[in-house]
Protein backbone atom coordinates (compact mmCIF):
# COMPACT_ATOMS: atom_id res chain seq x y z
CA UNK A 1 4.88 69.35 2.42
CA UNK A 2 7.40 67.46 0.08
CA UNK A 3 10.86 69.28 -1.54
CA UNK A 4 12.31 68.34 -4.43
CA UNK A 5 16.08 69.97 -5.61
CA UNK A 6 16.21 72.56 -8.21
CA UNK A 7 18.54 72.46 -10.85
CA UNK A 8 22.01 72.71 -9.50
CA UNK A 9 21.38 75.03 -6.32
CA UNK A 10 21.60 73.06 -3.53
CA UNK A 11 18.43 74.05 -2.59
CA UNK A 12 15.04 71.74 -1.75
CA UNK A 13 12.14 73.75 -2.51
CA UNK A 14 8.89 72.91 -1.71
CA UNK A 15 6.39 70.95 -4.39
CA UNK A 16 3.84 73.36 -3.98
CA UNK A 17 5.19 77.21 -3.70
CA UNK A 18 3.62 80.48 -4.46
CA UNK A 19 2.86 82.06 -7.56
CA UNK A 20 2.41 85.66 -6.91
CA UNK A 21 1.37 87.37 -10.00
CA UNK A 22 -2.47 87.31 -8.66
CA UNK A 23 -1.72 89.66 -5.74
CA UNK A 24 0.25 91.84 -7.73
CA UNK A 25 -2.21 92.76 -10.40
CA UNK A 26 -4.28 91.60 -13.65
CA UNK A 27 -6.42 89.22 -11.92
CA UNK A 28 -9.08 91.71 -10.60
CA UNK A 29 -10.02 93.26 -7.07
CA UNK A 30 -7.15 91.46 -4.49
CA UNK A 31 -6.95 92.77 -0.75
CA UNK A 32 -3.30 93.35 0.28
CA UNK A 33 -3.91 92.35 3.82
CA UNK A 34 -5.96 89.11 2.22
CA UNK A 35 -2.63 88.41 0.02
CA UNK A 36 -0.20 88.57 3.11
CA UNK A 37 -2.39 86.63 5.31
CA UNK A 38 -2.18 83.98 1.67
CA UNK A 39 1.40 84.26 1.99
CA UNK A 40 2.11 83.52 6.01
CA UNK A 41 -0.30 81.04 5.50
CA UNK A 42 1.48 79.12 2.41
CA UNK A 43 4.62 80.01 4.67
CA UNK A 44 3.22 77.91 7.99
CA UNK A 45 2.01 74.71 5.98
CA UNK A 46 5.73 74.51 4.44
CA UNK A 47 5.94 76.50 1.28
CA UNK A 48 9.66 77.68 0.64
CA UNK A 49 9.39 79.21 -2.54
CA UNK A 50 7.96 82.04 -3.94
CA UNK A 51 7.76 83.33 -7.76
CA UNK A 52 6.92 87.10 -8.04
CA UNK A 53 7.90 89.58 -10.80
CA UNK A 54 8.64 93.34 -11.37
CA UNK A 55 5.77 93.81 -13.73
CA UNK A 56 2.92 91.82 -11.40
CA UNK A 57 1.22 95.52 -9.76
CA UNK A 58 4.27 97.34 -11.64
CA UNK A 59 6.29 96.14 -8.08
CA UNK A 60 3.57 95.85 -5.68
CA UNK A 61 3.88 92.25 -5.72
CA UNK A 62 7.72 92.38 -5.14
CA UNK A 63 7.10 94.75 -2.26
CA UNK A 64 4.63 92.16 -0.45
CA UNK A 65 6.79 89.74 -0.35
CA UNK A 66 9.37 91.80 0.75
CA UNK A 67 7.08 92.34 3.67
CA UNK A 68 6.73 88.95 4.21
CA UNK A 69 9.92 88.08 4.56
CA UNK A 70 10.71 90.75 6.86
CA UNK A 71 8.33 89.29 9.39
CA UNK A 72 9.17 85.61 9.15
CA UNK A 73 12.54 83.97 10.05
CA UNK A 74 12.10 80.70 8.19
CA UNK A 75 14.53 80.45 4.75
CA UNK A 76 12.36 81.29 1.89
CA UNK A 77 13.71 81.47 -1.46
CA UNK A 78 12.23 83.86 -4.34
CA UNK A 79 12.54 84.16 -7.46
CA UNK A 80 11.36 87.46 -9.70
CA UNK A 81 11.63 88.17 -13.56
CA UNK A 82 12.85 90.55 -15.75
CA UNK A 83 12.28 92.25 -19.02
CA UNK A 84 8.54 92.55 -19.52
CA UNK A 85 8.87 96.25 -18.35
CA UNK A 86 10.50 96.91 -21.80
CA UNK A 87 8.29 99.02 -24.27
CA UNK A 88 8.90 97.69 -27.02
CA UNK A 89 9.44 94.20 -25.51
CA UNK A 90 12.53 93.48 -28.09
CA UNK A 91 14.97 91.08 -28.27
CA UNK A 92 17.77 94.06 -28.34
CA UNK A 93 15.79 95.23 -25.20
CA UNK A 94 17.69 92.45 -23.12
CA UNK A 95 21.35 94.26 -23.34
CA UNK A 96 23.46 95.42 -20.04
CA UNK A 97 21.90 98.28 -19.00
CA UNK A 98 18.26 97.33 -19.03
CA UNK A 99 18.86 94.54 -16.91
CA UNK A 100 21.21 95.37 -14.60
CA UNK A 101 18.25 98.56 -13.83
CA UNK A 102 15.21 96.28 -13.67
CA UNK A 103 17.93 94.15 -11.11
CA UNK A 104 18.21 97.39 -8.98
CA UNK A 105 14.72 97.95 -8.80
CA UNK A 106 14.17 94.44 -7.71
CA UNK A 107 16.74 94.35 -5.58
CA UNK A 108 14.56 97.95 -4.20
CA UNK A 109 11.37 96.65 -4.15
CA UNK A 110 12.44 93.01 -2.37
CA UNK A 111 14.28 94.78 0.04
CA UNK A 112 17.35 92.51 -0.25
CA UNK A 113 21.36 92.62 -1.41
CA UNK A 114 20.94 89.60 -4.25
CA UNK A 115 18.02 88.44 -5.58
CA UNK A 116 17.98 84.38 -5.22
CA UNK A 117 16.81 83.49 -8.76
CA UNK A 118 15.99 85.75 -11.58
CA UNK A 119 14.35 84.55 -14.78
CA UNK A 120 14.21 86.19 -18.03
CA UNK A 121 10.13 87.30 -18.34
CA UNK A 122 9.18 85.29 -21.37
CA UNK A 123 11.26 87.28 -23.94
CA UNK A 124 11.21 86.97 -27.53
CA UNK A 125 12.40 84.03 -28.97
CA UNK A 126 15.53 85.69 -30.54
CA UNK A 127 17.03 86.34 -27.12
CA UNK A 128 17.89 82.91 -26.71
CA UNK A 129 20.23 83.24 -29.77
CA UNK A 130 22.06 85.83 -28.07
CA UNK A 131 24.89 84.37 -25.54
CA UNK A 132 25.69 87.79 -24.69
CA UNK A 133 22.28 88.33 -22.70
CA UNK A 134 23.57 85.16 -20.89
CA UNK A 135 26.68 86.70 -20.31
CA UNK A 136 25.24 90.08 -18.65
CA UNK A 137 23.43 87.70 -16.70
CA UNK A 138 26.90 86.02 -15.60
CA UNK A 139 28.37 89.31 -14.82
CA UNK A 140 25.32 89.89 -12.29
CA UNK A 141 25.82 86.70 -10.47
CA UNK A 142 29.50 87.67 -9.90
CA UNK A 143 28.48 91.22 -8.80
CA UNK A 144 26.67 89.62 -5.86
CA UNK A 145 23.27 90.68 -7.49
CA UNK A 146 21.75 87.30 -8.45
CA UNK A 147 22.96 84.20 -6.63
CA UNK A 148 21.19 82.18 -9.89
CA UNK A 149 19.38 82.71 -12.88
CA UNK A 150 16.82 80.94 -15.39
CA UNK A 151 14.31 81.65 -17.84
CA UNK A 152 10.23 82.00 -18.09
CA UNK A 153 9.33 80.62 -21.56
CA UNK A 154 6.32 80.20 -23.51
CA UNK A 155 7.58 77.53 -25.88
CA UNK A 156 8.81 74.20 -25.90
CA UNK A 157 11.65 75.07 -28.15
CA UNK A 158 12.88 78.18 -25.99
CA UNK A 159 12.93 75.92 -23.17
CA UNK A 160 15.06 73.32 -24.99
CA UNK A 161 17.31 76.55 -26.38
CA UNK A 162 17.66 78.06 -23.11
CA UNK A 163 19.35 74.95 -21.11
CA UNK A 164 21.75 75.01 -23.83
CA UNK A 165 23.28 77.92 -21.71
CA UNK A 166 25.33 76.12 -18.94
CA UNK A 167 24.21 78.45 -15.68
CA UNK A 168 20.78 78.37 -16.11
CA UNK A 169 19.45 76.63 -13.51
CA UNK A 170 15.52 76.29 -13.93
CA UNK A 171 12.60 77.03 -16.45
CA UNK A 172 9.29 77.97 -15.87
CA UNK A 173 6.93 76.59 -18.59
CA UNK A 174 2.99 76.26 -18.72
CA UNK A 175 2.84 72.47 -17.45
CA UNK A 176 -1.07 71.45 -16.87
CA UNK A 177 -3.46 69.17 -17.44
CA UNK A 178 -4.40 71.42 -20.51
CA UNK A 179 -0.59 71.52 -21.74
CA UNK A 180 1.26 68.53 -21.66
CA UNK A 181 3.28 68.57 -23.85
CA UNK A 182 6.69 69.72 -22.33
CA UNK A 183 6.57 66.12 -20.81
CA UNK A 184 7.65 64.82 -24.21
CA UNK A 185 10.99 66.04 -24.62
CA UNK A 186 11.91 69.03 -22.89
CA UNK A 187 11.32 67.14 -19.56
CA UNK A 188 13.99 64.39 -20.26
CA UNK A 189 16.31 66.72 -21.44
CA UNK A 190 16.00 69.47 -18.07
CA UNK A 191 16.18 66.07 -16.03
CA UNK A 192 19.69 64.92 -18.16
CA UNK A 193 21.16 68.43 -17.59
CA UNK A 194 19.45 68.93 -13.71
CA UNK A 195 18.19 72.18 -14.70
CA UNK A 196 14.72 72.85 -12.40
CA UNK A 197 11.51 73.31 -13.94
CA UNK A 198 8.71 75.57 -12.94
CA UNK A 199 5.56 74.72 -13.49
CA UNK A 200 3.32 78.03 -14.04
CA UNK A 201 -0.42 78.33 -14.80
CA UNK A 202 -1.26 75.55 -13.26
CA UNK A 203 -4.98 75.64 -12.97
CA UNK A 204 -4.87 77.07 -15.90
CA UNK A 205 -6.19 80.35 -15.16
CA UNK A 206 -8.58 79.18 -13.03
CA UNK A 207 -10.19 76.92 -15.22
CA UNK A 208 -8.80 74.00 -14.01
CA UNK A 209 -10.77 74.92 -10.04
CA UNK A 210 -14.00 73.83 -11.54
CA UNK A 211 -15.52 76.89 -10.16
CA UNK A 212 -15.66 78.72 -13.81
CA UNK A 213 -19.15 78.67 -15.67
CA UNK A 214 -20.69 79.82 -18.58
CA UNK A 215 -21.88 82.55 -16.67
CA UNK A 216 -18.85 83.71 -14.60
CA UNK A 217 -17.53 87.85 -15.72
CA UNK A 218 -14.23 88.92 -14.68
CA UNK A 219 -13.37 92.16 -13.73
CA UNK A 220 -11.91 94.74 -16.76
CA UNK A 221 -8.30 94.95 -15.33
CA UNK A 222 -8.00 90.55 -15.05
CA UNK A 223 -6.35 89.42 -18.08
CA UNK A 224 -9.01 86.29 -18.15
CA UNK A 225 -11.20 89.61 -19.79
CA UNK A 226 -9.24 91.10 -21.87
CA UNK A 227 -6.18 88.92 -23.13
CA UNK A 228 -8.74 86.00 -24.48
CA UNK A 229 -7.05 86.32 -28.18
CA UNK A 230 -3.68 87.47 -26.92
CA UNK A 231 -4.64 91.12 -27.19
CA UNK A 232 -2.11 91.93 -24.47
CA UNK A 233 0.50 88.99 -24.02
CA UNK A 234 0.33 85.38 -25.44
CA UNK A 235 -2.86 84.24 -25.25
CA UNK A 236 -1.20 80.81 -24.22
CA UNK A 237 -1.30 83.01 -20.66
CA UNK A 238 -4.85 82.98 -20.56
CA UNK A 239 -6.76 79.73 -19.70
CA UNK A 240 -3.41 77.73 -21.22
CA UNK A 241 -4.73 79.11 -24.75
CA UNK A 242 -8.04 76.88 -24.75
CA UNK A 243 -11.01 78.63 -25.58
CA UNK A 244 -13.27 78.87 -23.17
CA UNK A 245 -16.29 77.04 -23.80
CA UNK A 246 -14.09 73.75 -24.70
CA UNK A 247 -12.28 74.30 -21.24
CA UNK A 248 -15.41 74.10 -19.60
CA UNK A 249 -16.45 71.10 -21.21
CA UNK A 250 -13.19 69.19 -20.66
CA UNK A 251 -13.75 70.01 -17.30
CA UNK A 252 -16.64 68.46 -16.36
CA UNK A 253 -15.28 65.36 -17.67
CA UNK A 254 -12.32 65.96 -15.31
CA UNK A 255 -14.72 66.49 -12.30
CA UNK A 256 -15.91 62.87 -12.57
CA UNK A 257 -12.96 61.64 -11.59
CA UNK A 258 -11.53 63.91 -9.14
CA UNK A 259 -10.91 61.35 -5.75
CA UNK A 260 -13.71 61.30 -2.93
CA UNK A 261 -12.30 63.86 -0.53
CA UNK A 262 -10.16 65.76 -3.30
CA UNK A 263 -10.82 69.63 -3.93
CA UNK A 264 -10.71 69.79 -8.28
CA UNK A 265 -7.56 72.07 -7.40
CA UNK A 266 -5.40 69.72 -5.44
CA UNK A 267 -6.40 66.99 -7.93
CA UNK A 268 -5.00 69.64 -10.74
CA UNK A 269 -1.74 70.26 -8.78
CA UNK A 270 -1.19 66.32 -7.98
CA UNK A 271 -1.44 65.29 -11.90
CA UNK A 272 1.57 67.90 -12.46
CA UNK A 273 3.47 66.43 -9.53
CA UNK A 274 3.44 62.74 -10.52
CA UNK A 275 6.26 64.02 -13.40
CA UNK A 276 9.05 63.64 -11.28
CA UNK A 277 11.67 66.38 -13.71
CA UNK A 278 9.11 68.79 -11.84
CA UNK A 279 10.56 70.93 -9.17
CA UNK A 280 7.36 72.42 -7.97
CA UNK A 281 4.15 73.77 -9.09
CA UNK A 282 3.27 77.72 -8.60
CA UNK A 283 -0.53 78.57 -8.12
CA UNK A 284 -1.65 81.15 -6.79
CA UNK A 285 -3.73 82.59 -3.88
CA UNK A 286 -5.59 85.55 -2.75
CA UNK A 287 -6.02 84.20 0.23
CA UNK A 288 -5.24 82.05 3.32
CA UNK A 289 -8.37 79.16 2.56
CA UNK A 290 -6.98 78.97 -1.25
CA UNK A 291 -3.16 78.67 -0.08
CA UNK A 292 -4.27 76.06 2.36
CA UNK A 293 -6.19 73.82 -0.16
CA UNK A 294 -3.04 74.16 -2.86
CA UNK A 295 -0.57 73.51 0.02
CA UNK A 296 -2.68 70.14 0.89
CA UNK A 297 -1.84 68.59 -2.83
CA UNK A 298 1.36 68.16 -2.15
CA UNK A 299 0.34 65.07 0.66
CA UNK A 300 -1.91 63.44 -1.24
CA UNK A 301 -1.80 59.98 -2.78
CA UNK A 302 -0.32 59.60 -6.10
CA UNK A 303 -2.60 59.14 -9.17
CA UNK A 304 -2.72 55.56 -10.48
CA UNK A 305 -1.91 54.79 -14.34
CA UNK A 306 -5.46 53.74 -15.03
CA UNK A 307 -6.08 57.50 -14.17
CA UNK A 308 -3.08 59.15 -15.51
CA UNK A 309 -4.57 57.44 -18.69
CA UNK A 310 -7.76 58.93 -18.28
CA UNK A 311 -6.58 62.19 -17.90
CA UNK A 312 -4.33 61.70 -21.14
CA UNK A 313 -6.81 60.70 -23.02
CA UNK A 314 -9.27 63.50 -22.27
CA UNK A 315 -6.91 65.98 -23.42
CA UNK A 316 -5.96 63.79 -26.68
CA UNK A 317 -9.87 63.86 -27.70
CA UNK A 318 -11.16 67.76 -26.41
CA UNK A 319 -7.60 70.06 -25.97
CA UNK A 320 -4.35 68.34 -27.94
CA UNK A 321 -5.54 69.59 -31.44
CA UNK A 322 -6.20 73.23 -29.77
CA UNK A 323 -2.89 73.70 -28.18
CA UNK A 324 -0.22 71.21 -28.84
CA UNK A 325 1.73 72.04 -31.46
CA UNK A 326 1.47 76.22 -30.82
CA UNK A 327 3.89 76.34 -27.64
């Protein structure tokens, strides 16, 4: 496993850590004795860093990693989210009381006296225009409830917005082979103010596993069935916001150049770890064979420019016009 430094904590997490929204919820049938076994797993090969949040199983993904770490003794830092459990999900939703509850239930749910890092759930662009959100957030960190904060964004321009607020100390964007285009500018900019990024969705959704076909169905309650068009979150959540059929054809041009010896996965999670302003990458696993092939990407050789090029210029001529200018 390799660490990198996020932000300005003074911690070195490792490359490849943990999403955990898939054993929480919204990704179909998931075993909780398969998810733990995908955790210890992750945990033994190096992992450091897990990302959870209170809305993944409304908690139950919280309250397995709270397990988790009260049967291991290695350091493992985690990181949840709050504000999606606001209904409406407003802008004036993000004011002192609501957060400092969701922070208690956390704080419940993980079992623990401060929660390590706690990002703002993807809230509407207006909250970033509102320093005193930032400021409740302060007040938390000196109440011994969050030892650090940052933000989960959809957009580009959030992300730029958000470092503008000096103790934030990482953003978690969609970064993939399928969205690139946070490398253009917000990456130099995270990198000039050392503020950690995040990169979620990796595989984008799956897609990017080359295990998808025309003919694969997804369960009712997995968002890959029912959020297609957004109909429940951004639909930039859901296979990065590429349509289907196009994903699958980008794909199999992909495939053809994955490395002799290379699962389509790890080949996935090395393209996002050659940009160097990236902290780690977060996929997911439901259980200990998928945490052990994600876990493996983090050894492998590094991509040379002829392929990096390759890559690029796949997603300039089947995914760029679908996606790039909408987050």
């Amino acid at each position: 496993m390799q660490y990198r430094e996020l932000g300005r904590t003074g911690w070195k997490v490792s490359t490849v850590s943990f999403g955990a929204w898939a054993i929480g919820g919204s990704w179909g049938s998931v075993d909780d004795k398969d998810s733990l076994a995908a955790l210890h797993r992750s945990i033994d090969l190096g992992v450091n860093f897990i990302d959870t949040a209170d809305v993944y199983g409304d908690g139950r993904s919280e309250r397995l990693v709270a397990q988790l770490l009260k049967e291991r003794k290695e350091t493992i830092y985690v990181a949840t989210k709050a504000g999606r459990r606001l209904n409406p999900h407003v802008a004036g939703g993000y004011n002192r009381e609501n957060l400092t509850a969701f922070v208690e239930r956390s704080l419940k749910n993980l079992n623990a006296e401060a929660i390590d890092l706690l990002q703002l759930h993807c809230p509407p662009t207006e909250v970033y225009y509102m320093p005193e959100t930032f400021g409740v957030l302060d007040d938390l960190v000196r109440a011994g409830k969050l030892r650090y904060y940052g933000v989960s964004v959809e957009k580009v321009e959030e992300a730029v917005k958000a470092i503008e607020f000096p103790n934030v100390q990482s953003v978690q964007i969609i970064f993939n082979i399928f969205r690139q285009r946070p490398a253009e500018l917000f990456f130099t900019e995270a990198t000039r103010r050392k503020v950690g990024i995040l990169a979620r969705v990796p595989l984008a959704s799956g897609m990017l596993t080359g295990k998808l076909t025309a003919k694969s169905t997804f369960e009712s309650d997995d968002h890959r069935a029912f959020n297609r068009h957004g109909e429940a979150f951004d639909r930039g959540e859901t296979f990065s916001g590429v349509d289907y059929e196009t994903g699958l054809q980008a794909v199999e041009e992909l495939r053809a150049l994955v490395p002799a010896g290379w699962s389509m996965p790890q080949f996935a999670l090395r393209w996002i770890l050659m940009h160097e302003a990236v902290t780690c990458t977060i996929p997911g696993a439901k259980n200990p064979a998928q945490a052990e092939d994600n876990a493996k990407a983090a050894e492998l050789p590094v991509l040379d420019a002829a392929m990096m090029e390759k890559i690029r210029a796949i997603y300039a001529a089947r995914i760029r016009e679908l996606v790039h200018h909408y987050w």
